[in-house]
Protein backbone atom coordinates (compact mmCIF):
# COMPACT_ATOMS: atom_id res chain seq x y z
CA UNK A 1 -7.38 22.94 10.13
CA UNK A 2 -6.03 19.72 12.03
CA UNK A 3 -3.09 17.87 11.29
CA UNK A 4 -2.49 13.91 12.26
CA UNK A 5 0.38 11.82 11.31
CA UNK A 6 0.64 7.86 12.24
CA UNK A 7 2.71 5.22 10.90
CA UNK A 8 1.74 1.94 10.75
CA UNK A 9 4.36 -1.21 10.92
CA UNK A 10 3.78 -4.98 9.02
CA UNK A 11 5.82 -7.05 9.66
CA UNK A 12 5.79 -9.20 6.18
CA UNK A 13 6.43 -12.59 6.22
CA UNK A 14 6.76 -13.55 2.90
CA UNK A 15 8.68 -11.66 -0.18
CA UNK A 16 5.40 -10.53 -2.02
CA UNK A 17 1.91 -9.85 -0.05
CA UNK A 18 -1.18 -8.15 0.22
CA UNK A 19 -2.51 -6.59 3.34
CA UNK A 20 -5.71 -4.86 3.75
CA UNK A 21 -4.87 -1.84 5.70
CA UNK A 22 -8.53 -0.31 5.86
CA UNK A 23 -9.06 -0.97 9.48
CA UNK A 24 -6.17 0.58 10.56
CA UNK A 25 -6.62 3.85 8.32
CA UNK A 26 -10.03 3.77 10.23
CA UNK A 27 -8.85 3.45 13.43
CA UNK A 28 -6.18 6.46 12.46
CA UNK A 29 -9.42 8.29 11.37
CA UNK A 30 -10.70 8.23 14.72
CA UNK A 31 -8.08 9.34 16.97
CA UNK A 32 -7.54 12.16 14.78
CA UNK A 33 -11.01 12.97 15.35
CA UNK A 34 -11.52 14.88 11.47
CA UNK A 35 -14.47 14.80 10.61
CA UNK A 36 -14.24 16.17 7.28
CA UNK A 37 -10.80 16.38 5.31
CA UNK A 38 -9.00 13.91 3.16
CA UNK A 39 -6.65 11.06 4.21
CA UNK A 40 -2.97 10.55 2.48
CA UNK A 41 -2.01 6.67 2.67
CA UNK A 42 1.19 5.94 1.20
CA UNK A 43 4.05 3.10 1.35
CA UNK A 44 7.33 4.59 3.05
CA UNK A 45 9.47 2.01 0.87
CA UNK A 46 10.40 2.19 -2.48
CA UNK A 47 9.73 -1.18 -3.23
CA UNK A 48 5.68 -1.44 -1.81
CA UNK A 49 2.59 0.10 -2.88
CA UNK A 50 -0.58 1.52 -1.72
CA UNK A 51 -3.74 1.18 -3.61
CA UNK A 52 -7.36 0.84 -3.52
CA UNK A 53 -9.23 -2.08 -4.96
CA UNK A 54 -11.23 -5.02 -3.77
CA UNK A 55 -10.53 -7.13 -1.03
CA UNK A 56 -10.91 -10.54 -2.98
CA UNK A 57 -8.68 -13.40 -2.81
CA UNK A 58 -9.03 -13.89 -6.67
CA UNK A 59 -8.49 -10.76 -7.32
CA UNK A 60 -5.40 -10.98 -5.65
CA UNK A 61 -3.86 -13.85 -7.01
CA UNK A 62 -4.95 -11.98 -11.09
CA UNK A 63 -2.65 -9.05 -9.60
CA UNK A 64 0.39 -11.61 -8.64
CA UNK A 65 0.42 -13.25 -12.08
CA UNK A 66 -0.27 -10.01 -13.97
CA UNK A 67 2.85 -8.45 -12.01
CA UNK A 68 4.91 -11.42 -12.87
CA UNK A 69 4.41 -11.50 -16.12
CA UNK A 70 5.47 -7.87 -16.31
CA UNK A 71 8.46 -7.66 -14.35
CA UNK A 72 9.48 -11.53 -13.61
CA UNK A 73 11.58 -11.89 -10.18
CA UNK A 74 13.51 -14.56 -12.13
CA UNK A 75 16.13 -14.70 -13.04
CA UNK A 76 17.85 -12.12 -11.13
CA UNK A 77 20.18 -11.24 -14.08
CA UNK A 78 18.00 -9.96 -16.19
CA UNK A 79 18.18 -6.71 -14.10
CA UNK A 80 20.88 -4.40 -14.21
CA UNK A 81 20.08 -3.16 -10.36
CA UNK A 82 20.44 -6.11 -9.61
CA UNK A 83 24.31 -6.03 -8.66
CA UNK A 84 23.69 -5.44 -4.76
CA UNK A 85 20.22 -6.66 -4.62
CA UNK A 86 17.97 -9.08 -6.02
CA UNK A 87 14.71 -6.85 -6.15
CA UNK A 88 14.51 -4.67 -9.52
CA UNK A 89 11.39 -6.41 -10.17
CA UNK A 90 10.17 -5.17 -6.91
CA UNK A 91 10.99 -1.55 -7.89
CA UNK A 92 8.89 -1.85 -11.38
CA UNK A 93 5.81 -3.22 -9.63
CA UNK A 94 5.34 -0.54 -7.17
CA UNK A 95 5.62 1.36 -10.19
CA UNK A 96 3.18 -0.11 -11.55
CA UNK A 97 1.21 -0.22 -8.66
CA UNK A 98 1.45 3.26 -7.19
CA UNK A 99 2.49 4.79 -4.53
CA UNK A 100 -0.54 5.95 -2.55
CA UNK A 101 -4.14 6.70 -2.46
CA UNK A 102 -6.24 10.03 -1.17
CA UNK A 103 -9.38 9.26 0.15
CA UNK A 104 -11.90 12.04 1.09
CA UNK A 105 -13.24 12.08 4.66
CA UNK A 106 -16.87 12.54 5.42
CA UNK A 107 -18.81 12.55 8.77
CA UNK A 108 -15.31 11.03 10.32
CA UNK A 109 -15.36 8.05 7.73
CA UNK A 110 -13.96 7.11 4.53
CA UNK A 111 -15.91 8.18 1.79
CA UNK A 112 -15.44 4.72 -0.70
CA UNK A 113 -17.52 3.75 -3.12
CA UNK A 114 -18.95 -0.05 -3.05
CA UNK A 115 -16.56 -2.54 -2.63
CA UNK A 116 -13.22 -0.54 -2.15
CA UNK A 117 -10.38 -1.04 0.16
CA UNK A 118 -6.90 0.14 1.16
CA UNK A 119 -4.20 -2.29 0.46
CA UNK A 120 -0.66 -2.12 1.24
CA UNK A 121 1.07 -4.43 -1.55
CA UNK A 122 4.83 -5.86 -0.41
CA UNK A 123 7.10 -7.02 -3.63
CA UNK A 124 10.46 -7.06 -1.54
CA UNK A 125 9.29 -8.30 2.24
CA UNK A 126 10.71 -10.55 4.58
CA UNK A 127 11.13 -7.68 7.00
CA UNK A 128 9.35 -4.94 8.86
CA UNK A 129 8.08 -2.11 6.49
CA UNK A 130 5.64 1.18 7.37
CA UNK A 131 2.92 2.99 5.90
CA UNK A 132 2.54 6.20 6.30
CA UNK A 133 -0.96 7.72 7.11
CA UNK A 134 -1.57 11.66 6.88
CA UNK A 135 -4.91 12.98 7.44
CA UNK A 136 -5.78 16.89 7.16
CA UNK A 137 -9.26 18.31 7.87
CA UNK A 138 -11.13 19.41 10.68
């Protein structure tokens, strides 16, 4: 059995985002040259998620206000954590959102089902964060 081990860097812009990560778990895919195996994606912050859903704009923006309504940024003192930082609500919706996904690999792709993607979801940004991709298989 193989072993392969990337990690990928974003540099976020804004506090909360969406990227789709899929094309650079597919490029990982393929210089670790596994062909069959499974695929460990998973945010190396404890504030950002990794999950699998589609890539549509709407979609996106449901997620935001859903996420807001649950844990509200605002204010900032409704959050015991939030003594040194300002980002509790950034800790509950990677909660919410997961950590990471396991995708199977088959004939050196990702084995999805219609529509999906890999998303790496930022609720604390403004910085550089990594993603951590760990494919096993041969």
């Amino acid at each position: 059995m193989k072993s392969f081990r990337k990690e990928l860097w974003f540099d976020v812009k804004s506090r909360r985002e969406f990227i789709n990560i899929t094309p650079y778990v597919v490029d990982c895919i393929k210089e670790s040259n596994i062909k069959e195996g499974l695929c460990l994606v998973n945010a190396m912050h404890i504030t950002a998620s990794v999950f699998i859903n589609d890539d549509e704009n709407g979609l996106h923006q449901d997620f935001e206000k859903w996420l807001e309504k649950l844990a509200p940024e605002l204010p900032h003192s409704q959050y015991k954590h939030n003594t040194y930082e300002d980002n509790a609500d950034a800790h509950i919706k990677r909660t919410i959102m997961g950590r990471e996904v396991v995708v199977a690999i088959t004939n050196g792709t990702l084995d999805f089902g219609p529509w999906e993607q890999i998303f790496y979801g930022e609720f604390d940004g403004k910085r550089k964060k990594r993603v951590l991709v760990k494919i096993i298989g041969e």
